[in-house]
C-alpha atoms as a PDB file:
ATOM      1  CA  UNK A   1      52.244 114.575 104.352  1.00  0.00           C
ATOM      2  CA  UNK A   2      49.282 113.661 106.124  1.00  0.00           C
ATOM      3  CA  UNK A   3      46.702 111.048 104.385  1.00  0.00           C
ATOM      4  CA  UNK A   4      50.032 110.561 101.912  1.00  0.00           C
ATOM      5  CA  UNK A   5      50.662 106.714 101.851  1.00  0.00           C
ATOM      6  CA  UNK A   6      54.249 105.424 102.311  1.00  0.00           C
ATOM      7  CA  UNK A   7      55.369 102.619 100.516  1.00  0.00           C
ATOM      8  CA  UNK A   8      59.194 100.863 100.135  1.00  0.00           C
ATOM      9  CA  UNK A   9      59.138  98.619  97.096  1.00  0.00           C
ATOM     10  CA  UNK A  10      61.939  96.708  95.997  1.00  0.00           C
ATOM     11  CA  UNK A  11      63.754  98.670  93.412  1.00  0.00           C
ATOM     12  CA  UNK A  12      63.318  96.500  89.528  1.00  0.00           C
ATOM     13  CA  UNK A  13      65.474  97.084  86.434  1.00  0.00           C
ATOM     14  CA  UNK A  14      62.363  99.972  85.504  1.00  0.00           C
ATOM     15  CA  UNK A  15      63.608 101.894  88.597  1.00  0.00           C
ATOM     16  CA  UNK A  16      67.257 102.200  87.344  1.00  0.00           C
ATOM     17  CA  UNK A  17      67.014 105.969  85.440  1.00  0.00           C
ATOM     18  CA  UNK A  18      65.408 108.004  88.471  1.00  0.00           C
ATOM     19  CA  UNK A  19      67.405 105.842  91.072  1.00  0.00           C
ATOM     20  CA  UNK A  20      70.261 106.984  88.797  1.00  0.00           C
ATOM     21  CA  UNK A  21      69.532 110.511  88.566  1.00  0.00           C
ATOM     22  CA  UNK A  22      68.941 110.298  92.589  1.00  0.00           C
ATOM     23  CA  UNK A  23      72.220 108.765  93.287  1.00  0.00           C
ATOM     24  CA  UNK A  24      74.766 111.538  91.213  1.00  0.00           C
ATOM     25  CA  UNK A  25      73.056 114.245  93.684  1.00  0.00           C
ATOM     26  CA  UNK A  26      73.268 111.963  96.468  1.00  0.00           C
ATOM     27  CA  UNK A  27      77.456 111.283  95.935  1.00  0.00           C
ATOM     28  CA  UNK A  28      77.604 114.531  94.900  1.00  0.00           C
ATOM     29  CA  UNK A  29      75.897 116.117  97.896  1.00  0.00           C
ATOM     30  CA  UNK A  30      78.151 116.894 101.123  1.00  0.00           C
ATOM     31  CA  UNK A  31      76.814 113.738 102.952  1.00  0.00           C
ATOM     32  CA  UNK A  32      79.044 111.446 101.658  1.00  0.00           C
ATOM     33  CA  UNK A  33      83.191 111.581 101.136  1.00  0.00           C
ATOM     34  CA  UNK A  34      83.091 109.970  97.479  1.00  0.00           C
ATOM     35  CA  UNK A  35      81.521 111.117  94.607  1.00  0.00           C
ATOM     36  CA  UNK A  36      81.161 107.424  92.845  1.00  0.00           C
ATOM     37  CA  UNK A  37      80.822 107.124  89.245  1.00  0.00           C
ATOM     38  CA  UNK A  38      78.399 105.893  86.614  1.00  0.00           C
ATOM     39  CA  UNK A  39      79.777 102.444  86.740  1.00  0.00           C
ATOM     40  CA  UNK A  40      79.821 102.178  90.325  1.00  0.00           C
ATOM     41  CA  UNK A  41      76.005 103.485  90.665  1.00  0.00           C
ATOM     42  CA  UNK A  42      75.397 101.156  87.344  1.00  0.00           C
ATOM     43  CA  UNK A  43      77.060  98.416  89.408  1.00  0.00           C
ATOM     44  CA  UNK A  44      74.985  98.832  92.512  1.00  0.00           C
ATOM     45  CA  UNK A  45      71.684  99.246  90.867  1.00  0.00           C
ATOM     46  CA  UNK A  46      72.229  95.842  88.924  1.00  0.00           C
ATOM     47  CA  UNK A  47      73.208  94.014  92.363  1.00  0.00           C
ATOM     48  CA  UNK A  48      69.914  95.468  93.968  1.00  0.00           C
ATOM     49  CA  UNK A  49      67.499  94.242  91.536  1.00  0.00           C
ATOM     50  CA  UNK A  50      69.633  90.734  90.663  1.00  0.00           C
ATOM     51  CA  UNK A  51      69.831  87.809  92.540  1.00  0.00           C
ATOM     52  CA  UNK A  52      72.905  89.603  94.198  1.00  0.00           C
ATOM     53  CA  UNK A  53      72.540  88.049  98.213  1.00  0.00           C
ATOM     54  CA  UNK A  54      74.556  90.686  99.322  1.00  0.00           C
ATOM     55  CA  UNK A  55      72.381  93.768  97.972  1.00  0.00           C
ATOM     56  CA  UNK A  56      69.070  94.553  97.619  1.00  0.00           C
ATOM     57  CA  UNK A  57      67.623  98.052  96.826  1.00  0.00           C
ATOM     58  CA  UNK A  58      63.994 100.185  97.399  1.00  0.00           C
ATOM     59  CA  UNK A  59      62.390 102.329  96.010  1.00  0.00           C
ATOM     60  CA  UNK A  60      60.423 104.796  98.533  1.00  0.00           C
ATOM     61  CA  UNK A  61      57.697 106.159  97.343  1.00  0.00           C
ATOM     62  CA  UNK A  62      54.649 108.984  98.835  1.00  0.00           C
ATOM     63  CA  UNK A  63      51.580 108.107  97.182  1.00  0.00           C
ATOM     64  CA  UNK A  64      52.086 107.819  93.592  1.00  0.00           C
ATOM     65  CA  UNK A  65      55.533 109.726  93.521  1.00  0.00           C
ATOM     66  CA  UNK A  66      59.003 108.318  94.075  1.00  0.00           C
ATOM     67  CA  UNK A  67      60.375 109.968  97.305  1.00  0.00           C
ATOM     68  CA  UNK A  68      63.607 108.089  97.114  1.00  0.00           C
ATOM     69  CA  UNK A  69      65.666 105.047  97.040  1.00  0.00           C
ATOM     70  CA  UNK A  70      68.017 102.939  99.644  1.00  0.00           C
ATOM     71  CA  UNK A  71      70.323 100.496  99.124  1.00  0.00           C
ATOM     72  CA  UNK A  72      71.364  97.635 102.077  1.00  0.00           C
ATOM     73  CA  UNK A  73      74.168  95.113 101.973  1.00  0.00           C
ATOM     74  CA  UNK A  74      73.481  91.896 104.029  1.00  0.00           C
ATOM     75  CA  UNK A  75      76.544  90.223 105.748  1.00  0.00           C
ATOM     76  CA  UNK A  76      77.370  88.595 109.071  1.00  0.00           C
ATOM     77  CA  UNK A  77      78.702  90.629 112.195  1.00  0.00           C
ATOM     78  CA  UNK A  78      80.935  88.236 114.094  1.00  0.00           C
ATOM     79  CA  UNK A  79      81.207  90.767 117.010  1.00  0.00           C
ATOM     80  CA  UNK A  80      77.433  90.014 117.737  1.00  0.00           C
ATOM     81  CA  UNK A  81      77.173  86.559 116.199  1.00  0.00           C
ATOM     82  CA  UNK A  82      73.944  87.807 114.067  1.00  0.00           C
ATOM     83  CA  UNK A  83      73.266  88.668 110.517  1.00  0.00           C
ATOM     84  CA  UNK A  84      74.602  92.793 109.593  1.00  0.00           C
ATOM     85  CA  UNK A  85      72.067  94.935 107.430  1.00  0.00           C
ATOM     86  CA  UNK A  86      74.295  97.867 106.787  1.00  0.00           C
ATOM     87  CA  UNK A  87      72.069 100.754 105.265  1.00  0.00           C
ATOM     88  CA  UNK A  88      74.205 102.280 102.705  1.00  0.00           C
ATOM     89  CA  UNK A  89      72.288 104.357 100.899  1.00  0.00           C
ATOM     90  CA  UNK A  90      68.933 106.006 102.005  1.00  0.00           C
ATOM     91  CA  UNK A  91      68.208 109.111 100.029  1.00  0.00           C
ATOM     92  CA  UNK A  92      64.958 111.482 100.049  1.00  0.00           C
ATOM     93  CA  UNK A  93      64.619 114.064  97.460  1.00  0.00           C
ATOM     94  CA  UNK A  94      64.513 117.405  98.885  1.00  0.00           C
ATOM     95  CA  UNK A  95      60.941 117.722  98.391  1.00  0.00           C
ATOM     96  CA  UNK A  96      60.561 114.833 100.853  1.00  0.00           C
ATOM     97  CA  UNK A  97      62.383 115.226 103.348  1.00  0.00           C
ATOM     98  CA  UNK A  98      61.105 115.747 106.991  1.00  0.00           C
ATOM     99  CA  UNK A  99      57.903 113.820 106.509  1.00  0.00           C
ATOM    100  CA  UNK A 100      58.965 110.670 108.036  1.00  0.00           C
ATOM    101  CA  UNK A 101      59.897 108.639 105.044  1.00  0.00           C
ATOM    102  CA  UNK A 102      63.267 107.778 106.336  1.00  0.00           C
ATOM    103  CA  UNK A 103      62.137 106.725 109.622  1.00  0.00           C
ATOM    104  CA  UNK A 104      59.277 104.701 107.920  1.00  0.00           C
ATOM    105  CA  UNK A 105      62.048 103.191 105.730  1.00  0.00           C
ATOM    106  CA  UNK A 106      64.417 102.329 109.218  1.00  0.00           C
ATOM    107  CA  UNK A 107      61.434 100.813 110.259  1.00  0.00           C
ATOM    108  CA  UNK A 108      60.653  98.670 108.173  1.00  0.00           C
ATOM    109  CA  UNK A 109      64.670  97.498 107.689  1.00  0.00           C
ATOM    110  CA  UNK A 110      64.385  96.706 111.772  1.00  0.00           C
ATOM    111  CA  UNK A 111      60.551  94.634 110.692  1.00  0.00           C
ATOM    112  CA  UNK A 112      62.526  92.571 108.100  1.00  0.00           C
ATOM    113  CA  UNK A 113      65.406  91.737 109.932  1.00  0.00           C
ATOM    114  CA  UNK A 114      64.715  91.709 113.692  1.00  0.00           C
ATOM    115  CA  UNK A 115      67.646  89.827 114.464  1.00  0.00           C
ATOM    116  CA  UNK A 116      70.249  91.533 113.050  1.00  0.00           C
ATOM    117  CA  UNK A 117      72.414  94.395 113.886  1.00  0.00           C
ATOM    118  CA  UNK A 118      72.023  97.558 111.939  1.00  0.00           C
ATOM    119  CA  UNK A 119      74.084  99.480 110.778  1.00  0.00           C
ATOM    120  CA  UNK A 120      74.954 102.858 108.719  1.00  0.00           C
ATOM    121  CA  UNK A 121      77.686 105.589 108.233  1.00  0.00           C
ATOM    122  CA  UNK A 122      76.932 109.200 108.061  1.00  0.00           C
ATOM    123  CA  UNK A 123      78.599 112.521 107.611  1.00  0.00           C
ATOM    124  CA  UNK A 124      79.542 114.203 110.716  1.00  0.00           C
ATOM    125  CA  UNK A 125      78.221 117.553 109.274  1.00  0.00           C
ATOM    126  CA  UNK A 126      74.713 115.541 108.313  1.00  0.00           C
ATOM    127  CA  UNK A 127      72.816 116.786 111.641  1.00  0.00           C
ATOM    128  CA  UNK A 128      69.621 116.604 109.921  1.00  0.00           C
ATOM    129  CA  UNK A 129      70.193 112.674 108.887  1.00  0.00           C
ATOM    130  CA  UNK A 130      71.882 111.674 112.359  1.00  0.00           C
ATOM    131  CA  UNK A 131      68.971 113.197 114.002  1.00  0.00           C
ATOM    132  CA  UNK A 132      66.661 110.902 112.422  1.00  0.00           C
ATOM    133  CA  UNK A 133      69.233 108.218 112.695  1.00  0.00           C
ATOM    134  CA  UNK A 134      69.540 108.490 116.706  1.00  0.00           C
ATOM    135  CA  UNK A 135      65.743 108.396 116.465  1.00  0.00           C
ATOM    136  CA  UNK A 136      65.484 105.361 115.271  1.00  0.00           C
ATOM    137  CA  UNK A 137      67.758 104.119 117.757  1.00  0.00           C
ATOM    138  CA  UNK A 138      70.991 104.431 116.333  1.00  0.00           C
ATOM    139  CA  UNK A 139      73.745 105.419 118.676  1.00  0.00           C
ATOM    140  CA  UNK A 140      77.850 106.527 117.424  1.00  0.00           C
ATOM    141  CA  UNK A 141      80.281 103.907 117.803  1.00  0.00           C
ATOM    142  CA  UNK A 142      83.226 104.945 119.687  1.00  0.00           C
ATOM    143  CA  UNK A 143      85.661 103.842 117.265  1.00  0.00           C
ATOM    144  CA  UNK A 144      87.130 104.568 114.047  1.00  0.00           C
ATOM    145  CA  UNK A 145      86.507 102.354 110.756  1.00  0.00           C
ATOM    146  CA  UNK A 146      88.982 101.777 107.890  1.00  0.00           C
ATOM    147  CA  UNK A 147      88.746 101.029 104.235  1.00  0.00           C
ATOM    148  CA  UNK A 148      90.634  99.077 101.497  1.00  0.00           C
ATOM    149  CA  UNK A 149      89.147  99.935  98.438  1.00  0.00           C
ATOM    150  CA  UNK A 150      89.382  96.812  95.577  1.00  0.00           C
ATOM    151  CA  UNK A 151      92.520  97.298  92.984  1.00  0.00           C
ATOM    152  CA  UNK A 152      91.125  98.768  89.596  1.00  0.00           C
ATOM    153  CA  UNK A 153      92.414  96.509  86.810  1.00  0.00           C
END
């Protein structure tokens, strides 16, 4: 990848099919529990590129290709009395991987929000992604987080 120019562009409406495509092999890849569904992903790509203040969405790219996309969703961690950036989607396409795009991408999430506690899940089995996690300077909590999913009408 050397000489290869990283950029992180916020994801528009335009972005929607290849983010898309990306994000069934993403929740249908071992790194995550769920496989979603298209109106989930149709969901989230509409909050990232609204005026949605709890989303926002990227587009990574290597040059002229698109390398990936991530996904964040901004809230307020009362345990540290800061603003919460959890990182809830960051995915590379294979082709990408290992060149430092994700850490480019953490970087720049810790640049935009230096204030505020960061914060992401990932699949115990996922060495390769906690690696680059724990370089970034992400460390395991020592406790277990639950979820109550929203009732489907």
């Amino acid at each position: 990848m050397t000489g290869t120019t990283i950029s992180i562009l916020p994801m528009t409406a335009e972005d929607a099919p290849a983010v898309l495509d990306m994000m069934r092999v993403f929740y249908a890849s071992p790194a995550l529990l769920s496989n979603g569904s298209e109106e989930i992903f149709r969901n989230d790509i509409e909050a990232c590129v609204s005026e949605n203040p709890y989303a926002s969405g990227y587009v990574l790219r290597a040059g002229e290709k698109m390398a990936g996309y991530a996904m964040l969703a901004h809230s307020f961690s009362t345990e540290s009395g800061a603003p919460c950036i959890w990182v809830e989607d960051l995915y590379l396409l294979p082709e990408f991987r290992g060149q430092g795009i994700g850490s480019a991408f953490l970087k720049y999430v810790r640049e935009q929000w230096p204030h505020a506690v960061l914060r992401l899940e990932a699949e115990r089995g996922n060495a390769r992604a906690i690696s680059v996690y724990e370089k970034n300077g992400y460390k395991e909590l020592p406790y277990m987080e639950l979820m109550s999913l929203p009732d489907e009408d």
